[in-house]
Each structure stands twice: as C-alpha cells, then as structure tokens.
Protein backbone atom coordinates (compact mmCIF):
# COMPACT_ATOMS: atom_id res chain seq x y z
CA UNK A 1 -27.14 -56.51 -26.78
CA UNK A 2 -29.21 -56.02 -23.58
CA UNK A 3 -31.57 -58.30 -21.86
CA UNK A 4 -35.13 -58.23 -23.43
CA UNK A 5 -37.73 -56.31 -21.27
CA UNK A 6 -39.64 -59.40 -21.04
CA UNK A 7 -36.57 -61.29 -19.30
CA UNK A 8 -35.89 -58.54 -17.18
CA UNK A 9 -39.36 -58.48 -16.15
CA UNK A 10 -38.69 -62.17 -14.87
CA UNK A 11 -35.60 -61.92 -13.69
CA UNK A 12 -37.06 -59.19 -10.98
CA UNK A 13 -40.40 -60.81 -10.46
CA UNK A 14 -38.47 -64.10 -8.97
CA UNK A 15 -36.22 -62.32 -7.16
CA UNK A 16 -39.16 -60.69 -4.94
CA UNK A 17 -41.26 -61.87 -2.49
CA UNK A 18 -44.87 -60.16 -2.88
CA UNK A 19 -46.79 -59.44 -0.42
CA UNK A 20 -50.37 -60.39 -0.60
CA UNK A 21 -52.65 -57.71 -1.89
CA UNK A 22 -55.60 -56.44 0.57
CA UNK A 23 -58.76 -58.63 -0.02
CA UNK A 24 -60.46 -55.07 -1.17
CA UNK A 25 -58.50 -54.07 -3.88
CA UNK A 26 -58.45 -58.09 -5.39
CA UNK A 27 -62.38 -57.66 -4.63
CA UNK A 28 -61.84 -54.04 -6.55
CA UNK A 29 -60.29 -55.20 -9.64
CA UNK A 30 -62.73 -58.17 -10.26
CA UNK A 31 -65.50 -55.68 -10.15
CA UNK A 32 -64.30 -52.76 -11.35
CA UNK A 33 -64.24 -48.95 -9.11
CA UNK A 34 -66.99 -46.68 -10.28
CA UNK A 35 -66.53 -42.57 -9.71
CA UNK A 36 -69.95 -41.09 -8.02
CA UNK A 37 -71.09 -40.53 -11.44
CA UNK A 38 -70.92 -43.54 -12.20
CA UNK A 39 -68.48 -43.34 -15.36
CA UNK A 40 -64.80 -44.70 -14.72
CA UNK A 41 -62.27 -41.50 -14.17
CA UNK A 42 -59.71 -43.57 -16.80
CA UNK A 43 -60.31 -42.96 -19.81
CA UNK A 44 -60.90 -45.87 -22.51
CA UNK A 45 -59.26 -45.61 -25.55
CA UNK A 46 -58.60 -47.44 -28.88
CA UNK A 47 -56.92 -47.38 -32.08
CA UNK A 48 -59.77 -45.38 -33.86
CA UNK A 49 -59.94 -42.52 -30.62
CA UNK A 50 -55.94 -42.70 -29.58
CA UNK A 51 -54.35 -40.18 -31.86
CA UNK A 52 -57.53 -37.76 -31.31
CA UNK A 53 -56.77 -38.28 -27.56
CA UNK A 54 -53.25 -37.78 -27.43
CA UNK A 55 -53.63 -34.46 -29.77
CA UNK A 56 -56.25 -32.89 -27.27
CA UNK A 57 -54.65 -33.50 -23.69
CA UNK A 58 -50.65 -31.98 -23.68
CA UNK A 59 -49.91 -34.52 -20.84
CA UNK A 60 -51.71 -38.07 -20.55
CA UNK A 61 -50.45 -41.26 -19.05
CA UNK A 62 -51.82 -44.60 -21.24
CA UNK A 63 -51.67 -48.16 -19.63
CA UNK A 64 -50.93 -50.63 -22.24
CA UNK A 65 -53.14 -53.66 -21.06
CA UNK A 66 -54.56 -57.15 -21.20
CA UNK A 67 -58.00 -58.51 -20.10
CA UNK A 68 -55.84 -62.24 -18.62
CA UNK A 69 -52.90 -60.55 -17.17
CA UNK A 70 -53.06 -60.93 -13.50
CA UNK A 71 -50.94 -57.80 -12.95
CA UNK A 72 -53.16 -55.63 -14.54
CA UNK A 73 -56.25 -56.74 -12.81
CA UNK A 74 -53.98 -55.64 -9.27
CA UNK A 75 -53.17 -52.39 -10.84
CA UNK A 76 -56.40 -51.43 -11.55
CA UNK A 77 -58.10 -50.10 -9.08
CA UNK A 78 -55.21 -48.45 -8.06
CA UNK A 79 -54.78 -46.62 -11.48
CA UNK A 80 -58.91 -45.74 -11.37
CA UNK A 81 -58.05 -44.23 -8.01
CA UNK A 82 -55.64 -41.94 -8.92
CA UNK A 83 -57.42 -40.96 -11.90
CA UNK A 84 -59.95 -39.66 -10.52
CA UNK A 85 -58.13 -37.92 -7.74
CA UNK A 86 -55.95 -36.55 -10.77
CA UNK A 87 -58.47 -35.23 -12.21
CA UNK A 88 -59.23 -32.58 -9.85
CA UNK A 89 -55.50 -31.09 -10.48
CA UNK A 90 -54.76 -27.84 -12.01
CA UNK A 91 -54.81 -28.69 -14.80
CA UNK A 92 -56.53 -31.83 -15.00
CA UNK A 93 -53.85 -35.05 -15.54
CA UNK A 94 -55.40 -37.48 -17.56
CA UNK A 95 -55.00 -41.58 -17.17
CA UNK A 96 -56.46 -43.77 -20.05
CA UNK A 97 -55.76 -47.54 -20.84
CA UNK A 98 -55.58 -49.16 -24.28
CA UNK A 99 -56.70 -53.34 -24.68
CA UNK A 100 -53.34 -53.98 -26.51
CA UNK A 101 -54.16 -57.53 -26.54
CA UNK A 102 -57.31 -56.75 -28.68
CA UNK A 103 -56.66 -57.51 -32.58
CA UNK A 104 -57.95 -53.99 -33.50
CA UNK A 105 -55.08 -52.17 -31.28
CA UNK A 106 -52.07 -53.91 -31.55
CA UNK A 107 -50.39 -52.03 -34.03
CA UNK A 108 -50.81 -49.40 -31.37
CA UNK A 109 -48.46 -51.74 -29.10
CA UNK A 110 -46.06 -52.53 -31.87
CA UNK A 111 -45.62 -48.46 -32.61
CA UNK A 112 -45.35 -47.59 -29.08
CA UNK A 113 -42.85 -51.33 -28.29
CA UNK A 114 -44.83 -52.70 -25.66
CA UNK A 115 -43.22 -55.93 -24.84
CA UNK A 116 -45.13 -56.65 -21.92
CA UNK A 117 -48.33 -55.99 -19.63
CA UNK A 118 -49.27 -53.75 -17.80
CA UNK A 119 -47.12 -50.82 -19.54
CA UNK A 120 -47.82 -47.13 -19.14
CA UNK A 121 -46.32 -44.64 -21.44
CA UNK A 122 -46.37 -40.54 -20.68
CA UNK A 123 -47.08 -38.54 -23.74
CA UNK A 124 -45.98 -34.91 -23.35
CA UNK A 125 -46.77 -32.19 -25.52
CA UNK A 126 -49.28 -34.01 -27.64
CA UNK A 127 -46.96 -37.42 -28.07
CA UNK A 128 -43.76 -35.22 -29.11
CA UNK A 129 -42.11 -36.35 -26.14
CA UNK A 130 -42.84 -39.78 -24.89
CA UNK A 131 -41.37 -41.58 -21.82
CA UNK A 132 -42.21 -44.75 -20.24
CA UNK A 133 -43.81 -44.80 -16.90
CA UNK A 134 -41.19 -45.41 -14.04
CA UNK A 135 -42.99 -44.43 -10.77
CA UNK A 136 -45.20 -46.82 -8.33
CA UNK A 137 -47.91 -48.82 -8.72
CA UNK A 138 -50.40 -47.95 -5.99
CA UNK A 139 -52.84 -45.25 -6.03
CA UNK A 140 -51.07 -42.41 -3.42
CA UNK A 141 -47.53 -43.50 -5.20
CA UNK A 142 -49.09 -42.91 -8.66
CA UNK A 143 -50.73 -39.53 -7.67
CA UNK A 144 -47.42 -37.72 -6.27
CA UNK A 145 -45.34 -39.26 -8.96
CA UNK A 146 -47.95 -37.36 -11.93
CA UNK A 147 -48.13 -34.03 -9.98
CA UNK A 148 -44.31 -33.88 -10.02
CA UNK A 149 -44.25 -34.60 -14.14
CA UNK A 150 -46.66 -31.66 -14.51
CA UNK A 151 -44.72 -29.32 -12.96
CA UNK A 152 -41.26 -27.81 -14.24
CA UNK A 153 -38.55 -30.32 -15.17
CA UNK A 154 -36.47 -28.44 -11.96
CA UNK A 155 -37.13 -27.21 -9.61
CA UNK A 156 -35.43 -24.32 -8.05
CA UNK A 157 -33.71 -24.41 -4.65
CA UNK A 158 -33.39 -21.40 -2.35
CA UNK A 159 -33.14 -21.70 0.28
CA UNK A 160 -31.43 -24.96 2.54
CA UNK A 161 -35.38 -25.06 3.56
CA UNK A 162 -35.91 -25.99 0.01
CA UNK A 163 -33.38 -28.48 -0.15
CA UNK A 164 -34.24 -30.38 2.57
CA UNK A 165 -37.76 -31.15 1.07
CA UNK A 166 -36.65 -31.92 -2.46
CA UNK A 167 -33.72 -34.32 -1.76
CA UNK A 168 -33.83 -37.36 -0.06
CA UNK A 169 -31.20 -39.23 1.28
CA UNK A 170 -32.56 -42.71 0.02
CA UNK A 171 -32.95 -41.12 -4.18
CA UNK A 172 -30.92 -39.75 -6.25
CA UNK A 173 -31.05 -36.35 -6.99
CA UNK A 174 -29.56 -34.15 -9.32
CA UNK A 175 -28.91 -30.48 -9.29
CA UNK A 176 -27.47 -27.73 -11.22
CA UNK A 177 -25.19 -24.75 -9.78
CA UNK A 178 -25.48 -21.36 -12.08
CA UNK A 179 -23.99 -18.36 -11.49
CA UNK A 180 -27.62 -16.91 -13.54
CA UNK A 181 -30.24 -19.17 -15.05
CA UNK A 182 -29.81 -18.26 -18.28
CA UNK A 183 -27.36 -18.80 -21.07
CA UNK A 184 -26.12 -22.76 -22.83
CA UNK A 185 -25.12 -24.65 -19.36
CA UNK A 186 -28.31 -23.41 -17.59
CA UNK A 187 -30.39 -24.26 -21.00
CA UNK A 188 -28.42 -27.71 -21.42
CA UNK A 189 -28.98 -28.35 -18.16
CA UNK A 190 -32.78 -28.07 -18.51
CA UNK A 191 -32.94 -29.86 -21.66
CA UNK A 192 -31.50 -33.08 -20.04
CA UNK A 193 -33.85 -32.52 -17.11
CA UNK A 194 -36.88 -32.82 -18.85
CA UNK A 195 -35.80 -35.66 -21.35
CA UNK A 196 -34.89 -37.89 -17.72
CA UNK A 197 -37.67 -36.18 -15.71
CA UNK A 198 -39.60 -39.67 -15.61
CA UNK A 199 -36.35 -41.35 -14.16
CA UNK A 200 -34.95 -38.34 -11.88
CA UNK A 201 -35.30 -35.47 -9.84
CA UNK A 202 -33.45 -32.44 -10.74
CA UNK A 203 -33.38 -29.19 -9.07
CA UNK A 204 -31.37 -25.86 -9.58
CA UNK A 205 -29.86 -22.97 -7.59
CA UNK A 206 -27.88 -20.30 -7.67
CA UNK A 207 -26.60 -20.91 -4.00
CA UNK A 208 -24.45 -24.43 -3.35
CA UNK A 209 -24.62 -23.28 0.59
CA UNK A 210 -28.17 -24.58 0.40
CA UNK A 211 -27.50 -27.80 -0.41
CA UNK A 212 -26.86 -30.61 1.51
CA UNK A 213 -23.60 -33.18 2.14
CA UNK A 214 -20.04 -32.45 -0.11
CA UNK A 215 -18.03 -29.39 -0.16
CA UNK A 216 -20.31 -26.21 -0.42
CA UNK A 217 -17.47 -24.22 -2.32
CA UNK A 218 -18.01 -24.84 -5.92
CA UNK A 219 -16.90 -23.31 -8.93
CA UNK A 220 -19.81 -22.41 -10.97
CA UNK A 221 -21.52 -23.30 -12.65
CA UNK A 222 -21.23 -27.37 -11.60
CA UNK A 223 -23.65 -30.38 -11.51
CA UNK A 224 -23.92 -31.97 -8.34
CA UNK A 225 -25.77 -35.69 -8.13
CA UNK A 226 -26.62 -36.75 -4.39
CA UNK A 227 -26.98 -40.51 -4.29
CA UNK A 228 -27.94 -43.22 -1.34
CA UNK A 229 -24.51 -45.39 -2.30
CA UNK A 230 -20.91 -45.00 -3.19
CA UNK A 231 -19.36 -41.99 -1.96
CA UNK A 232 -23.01 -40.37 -1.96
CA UNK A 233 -21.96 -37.06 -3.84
CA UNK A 234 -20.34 -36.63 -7.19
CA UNK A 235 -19.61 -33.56 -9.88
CA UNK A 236 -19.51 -32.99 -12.79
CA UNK A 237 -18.55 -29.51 -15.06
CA UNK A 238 -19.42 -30.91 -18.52
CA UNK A 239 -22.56 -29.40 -19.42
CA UNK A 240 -22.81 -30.83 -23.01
CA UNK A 241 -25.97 -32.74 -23.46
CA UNK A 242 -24.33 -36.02 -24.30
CA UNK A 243 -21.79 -35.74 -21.69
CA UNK A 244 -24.32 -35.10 -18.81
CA UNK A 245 -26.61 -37.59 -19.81
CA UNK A 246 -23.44 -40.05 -19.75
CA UNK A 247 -22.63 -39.36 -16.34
CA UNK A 248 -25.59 -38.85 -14.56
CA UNK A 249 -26.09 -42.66 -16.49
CA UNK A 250 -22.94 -43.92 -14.83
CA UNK A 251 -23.19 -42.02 -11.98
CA UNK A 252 -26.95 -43.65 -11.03
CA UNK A 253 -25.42 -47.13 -10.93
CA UNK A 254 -23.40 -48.48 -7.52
CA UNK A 255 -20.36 -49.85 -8.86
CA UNK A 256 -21.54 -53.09 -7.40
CA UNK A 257 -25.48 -53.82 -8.44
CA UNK A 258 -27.00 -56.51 -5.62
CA UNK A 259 -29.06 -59.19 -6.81
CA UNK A 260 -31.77 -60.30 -3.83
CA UNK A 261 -34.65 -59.98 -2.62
CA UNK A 262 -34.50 -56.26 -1.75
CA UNK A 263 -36.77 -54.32 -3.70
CA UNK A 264 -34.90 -51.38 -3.13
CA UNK A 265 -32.09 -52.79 -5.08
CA UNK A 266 -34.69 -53.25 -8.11
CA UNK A 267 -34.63 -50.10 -10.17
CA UNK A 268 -30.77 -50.40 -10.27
CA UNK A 269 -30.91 -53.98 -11.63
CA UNK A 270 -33.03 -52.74 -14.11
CA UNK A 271 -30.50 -49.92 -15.34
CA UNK A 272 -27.61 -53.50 -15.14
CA UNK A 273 -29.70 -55.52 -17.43
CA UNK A 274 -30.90 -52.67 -20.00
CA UNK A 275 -27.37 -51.79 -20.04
CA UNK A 276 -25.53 -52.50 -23.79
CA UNK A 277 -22.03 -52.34 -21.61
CA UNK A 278 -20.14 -54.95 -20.59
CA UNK A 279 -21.10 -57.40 -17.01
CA UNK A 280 -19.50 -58.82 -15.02
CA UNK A 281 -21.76 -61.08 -12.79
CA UNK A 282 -20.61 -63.19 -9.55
CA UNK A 283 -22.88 -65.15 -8.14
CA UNK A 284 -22.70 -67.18 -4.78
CA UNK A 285 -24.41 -68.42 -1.22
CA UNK A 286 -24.94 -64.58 0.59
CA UNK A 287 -25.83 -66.97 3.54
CA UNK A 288 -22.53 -68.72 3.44
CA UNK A 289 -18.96 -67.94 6.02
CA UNK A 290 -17.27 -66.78 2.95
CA UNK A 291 -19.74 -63.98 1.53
CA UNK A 292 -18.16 -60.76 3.44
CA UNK A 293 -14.06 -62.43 1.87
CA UNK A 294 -15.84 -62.47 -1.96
CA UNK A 295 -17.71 -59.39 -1.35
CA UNK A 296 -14.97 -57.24 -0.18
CA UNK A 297 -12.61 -58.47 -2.99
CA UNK A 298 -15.34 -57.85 -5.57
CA UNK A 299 -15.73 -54.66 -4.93
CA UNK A 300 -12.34 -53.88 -4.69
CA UNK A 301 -12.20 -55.14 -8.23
CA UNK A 302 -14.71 -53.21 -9.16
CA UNK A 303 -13.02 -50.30 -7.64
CA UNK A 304 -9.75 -51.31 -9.33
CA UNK A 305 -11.81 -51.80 -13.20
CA UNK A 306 -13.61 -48.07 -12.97
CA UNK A 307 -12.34 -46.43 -15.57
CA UNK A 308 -13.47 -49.86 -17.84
CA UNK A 309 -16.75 -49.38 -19.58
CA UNK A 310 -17.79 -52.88 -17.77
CA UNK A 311 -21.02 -52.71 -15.47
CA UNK A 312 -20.29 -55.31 -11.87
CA UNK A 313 -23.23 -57.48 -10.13
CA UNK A 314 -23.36 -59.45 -7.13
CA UNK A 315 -26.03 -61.96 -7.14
CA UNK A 316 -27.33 -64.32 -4.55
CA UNK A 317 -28.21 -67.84 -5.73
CA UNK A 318 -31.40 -67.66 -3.82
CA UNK A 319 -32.72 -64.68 -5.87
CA UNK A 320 -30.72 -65.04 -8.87
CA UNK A 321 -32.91 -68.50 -10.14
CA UNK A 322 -34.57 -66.68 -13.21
CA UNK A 323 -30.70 -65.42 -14.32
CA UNK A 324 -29.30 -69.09 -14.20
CA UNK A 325 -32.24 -70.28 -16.40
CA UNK A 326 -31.56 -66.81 -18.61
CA UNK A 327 -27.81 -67.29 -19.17
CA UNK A 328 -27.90 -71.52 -18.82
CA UNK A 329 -26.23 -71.76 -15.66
CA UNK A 330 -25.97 -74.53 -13.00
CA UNK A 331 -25.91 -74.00 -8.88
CA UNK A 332 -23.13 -76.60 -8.48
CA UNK A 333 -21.08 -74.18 -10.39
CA UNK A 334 -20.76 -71.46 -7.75
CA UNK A 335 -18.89 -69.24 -6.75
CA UNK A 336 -18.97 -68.29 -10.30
CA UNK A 337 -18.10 -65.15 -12.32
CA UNK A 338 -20.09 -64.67 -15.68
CA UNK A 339 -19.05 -62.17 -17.91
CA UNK A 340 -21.09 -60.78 -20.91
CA UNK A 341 -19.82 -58.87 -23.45
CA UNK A 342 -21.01 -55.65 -25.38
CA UNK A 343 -21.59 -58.46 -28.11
CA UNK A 344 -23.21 -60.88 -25.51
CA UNK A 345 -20.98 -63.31 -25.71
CA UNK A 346 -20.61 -64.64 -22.17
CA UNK A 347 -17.45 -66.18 -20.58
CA UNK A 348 -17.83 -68.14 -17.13
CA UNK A 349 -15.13 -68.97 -14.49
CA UNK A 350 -16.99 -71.72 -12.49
CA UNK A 351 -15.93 -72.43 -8.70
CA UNK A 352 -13.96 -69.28 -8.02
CA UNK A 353 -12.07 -68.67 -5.28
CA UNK A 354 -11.31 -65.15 -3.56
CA UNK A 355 -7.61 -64.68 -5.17
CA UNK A 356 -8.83 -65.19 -8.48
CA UNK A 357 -11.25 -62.81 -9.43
CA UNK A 358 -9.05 -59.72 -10.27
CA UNK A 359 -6.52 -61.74 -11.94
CA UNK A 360 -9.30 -63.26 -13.96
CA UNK A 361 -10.88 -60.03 -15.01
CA UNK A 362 -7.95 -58.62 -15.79
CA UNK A 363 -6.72 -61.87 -18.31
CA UNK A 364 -10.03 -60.72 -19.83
CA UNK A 365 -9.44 -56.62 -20.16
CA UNK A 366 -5.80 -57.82 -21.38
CA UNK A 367 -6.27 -60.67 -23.34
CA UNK A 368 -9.86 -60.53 -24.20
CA UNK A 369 -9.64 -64.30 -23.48
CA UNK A 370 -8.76 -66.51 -25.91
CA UNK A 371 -6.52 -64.97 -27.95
CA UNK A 372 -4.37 -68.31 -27.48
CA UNK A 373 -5.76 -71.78 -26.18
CA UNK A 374 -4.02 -71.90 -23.23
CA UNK A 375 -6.09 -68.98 -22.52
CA UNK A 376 -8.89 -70.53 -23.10
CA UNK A 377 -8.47 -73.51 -20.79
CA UNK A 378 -10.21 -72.55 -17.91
CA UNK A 379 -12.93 -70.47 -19.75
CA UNK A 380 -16.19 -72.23 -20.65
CA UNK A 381 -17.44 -69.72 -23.75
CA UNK A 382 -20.87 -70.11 -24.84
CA UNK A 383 -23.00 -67.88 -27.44
C-alpha cells in the first residue's frame, strides 16, 4: 500500500525551506484580485452549478479549496491571475474553485478523492478524462503549463530547431520515432500521451537526426525518453499501451530518489511514495565524512537490484524528520536501511555500516527475511 496523499504532502512540506511570499500577493489573497470589470476571472462553482459547468466548457481546471487553509489563501491570487490572462486564449481556458470544506459540496470532494487542500483537478472533454493538476503554483508557471494541455498531446518535431525548444535538459521528455504517423504504434503512442499529458511532455517525429543526445540511428519506429539523471537517454520498442506506460513509469524514477531539501528532487519523491512497489530507504548524516563511502555503495546496490521490482531512496536526517515520525523511527538509529514491502510491512537494519548493505538486501530478495529465526535476529519487523 502507498503512502496516503496527506502524508506525502507532509513528508515534502518539512523537507523544504519556503521562501517568504512577496508582501503583495499575502496583501492580495487577504483581499481578494478584482478583473477591471470588477467580477473575479475564476469562476465560482458549487454542487448545484458543477456538473452544468463541467458539461459546457471541454477543458476546465477546478481548485478544490478551503476558506482556513493557509495554502490556498497564497495560491490565490496567483490562480485569479492566470485566469484571467487565460481567458483571453484561443479558446478561452477556464479556472473555477469549489469550497470543498462547505457541507453542501463535499460529496463533490469525496467523488472527485480530494484528500487535501488546495487540489486542482483538469476535466477534459466534459469530465471524461480527468487528471490531477501537476504543474506550478504561481501565476506565469500556471499560464504556460494550461496553454500546453490545450494543445495536442505531442507535439511534432521537425526539424533539430524544433527539438531544441521542446526538450530540456533539466525534464523529462518523451518522444516517439515513426516511420509514418499513422497505423497501432503511432495511435498507441498517442493514446498514452494524452492519458500522461498532465505529468509529461511528449513529442513525435519522423526524423531521430533531429533529436538531441544518444545514438541518432534507430530502428523505427522506437520510443526515446530524454531524462536529467541516470544515463540521460533510454529506449524502448514496446508500443503496447501497458508496456509503455510501465516504462516510461520506471524509466521517470533515478534509481536512487534523494531526500533533502532540494525542491528539484520533489516531484520524484512524490512518484517513491505513491509507488505500491517495494522501498528500500537509507537514511543518514549527508553532512557527515562517511556520506560519499554509503552513497557510492548504495547506488551500486541499486545498480546491482535493477531488474527487482524494489524502488531505492537516500534520505538525509535533516530533511527526512516527517518520514521518521511516518514510519516510527529514531535518529540514534542511523545509518539505517528501512525496507517496505508491496504489503507495507517494513523491516529496519539500524546502525549500518558500508559492507553491509548489499548483503542485507540481498538476505531479503533471497530469504524474504525471516523465513528462520536466526534470520530474524538482526531485523527489527514492525507492522
């Protein structure tokens, strides 16, 4: 079982250090941001005008919202912002907001799983496709996240012009290689694109010379993901639905997740703790003599355990407070190793040294601990 949303939510906020907001937009959100007309671009919405809304607009983005939650209050005049910007696009992108916490609208909250506040949700093609929001929080990051859901789920690449606007070396991007765009890969392809649209980029061409880093020779046609980590380029030829979404899933991931204070390293500690797989967490001083001998083991391990289905983390005791409160763990038992199963039942080797961490995972992958007592010795097992 995964982390709830609500943890994870935690677990990241105490990990970051936020920077104040400007005294304008705390001024803003007290008092509200008013369009020259004076009507607010966002529209207001509740559970007697919500289906009517959703019907009538094929593409609308709904915060789901509380009147006490801090958050919120920050996000919105940055959400009013965009909306109204937005809603000089062609065609028009609408933004509306939903009081979840009021009485009369949370059954809207419990249909649509809103576990915490503020949480937008796209609805595509009058609520037949919904995603949840995963782009920024301030006004310009909101706008150019929208126009690029509007448009086509890919985008075609070609020319190496093209290419070098759409990907960037610090994302992840994903593109497909045809031979024509037509026929099941090209149409598989597609369909994965826009069912992950709100958590990738995709592009297409006919053309692998455009594209940037790896081998330009490719049999087609071929997937190609482009990522900031790892060995930055990786392929895959399986174009059935299931199978791409699988790797582009694993593929997304570094093999080693870092927990700190990086807010970079954020959206792929989300992907760790909404994973159902199996984790393997080590957690220990980054400021300490020994971090670059654990670290380069770790990873090795990792390296070693990549055909496991077994998701690794490396987690700084500094950042990681909210996890040792989550999982019950104490700071004068690091270096430790925690894994969770796909059942979440955890296992913890407390005090680790360098040596031990490969043999340790692998008396787990072997042995699946305790399959005698002696096994079970070392092994502090908690539910």
């Amino acid at each position: 079982m995964a982390i709830s949303k609500v943890w994870i939510s935690l677990l990241l906020a105490l990990a970051v250090v936020l920077s104040p907001p400007a005294a304008r937009a705390e001024e803003a959100a007290e008092e509200g941001i008013e369009t020259a007309s004076g009507a607010e671009a966002v529209l207001t919405l509740d559970a007697d005008s919500f289906d009517e809304a959703v019907a009538k607009h094929p593409f609308m983005v709904v915060e789901f919202y509380a009147p006490w939650c801090g958050h919120c209050k920050k996000i919105a005049p940055e959400y009013e912002k965009a909306a109204q910007e937005l809603s000089k696009h062609d065609p028009p992108i609408v933004l509306a907001k939903v009081d979840a916490n009021d009485d009369k609208n949370r059954p809207l909250a419990t249909k649509y799983e809103i576990q915490g506040f503020p949480t937008l949700k796209i609805f595509r093609n009058q609520g037949k496709n919904i995603q949840e929001y995963k782009g920024p929080r301030e006004a310009e990051g909101i706008i150019e996240y929208l126009k690029k859901q509007v448009g086509p789920a890919s985008k075609e690449i070609k020319s190496p012009e093209d290419a070098t606007s759409l990907i960037d070396d610090k994302k992840i991007y994903i593109v497909g290689i045809f031979t024509e765009l037509s026929g099941t890969e090209f149409t598989n392809f597609m369909e994965v694109a826009e069912k992950l649209r709100s958590d990738y980029d995709f592009g297409h061409t006919l053309d692998a010379n455009h594209l940037p880093r790896g081998d330009a020779v490719v049999k087609k046609p071929l997937v190609r993901l482009f990522k900031p980590f790892d060995e930055l380029v990786v392929d895959s030829k399986d174009f059935d639905v299931a199978a791409l979404e699988k790797f582009i899933d694993a593929s997304s991931t570094p093999k080693v997740v870092t927990f700190d204070k990086n807010p970079d390293n954020h959206p792929y500690l989300l992907k760790f703790f909404e994973s159902s797989a199996a984790k393997a967490m080590l957690f220990l001083n980054f400021s300490t003599g020994s971090f670059e001998s654990f670290k380069s083991v770790y990873y090795g391990a990792a390296e070693e355990f990549k055909d496991k289905e077994i998701k690794f983390l490396i987690g700084d005791i500094e950042a990681s407070q909210a996890a040792f409160q989550y999982f019950g763990l104490k700071e004068d038992q690091v270096p430790l190793i925690l894994i969770q199963d796909g059942n979440s039942k955890k296992f913890l080797k407390s005090q680790v040294e360098p040596d031990q961490i490969v043999s340790w995972l692998k008396e787990y992958f072997v042995s699946n601990f305790c399959t005698s007592k002696s096994n079970c010795d070392y092994l502090f097992l908690f539910i």
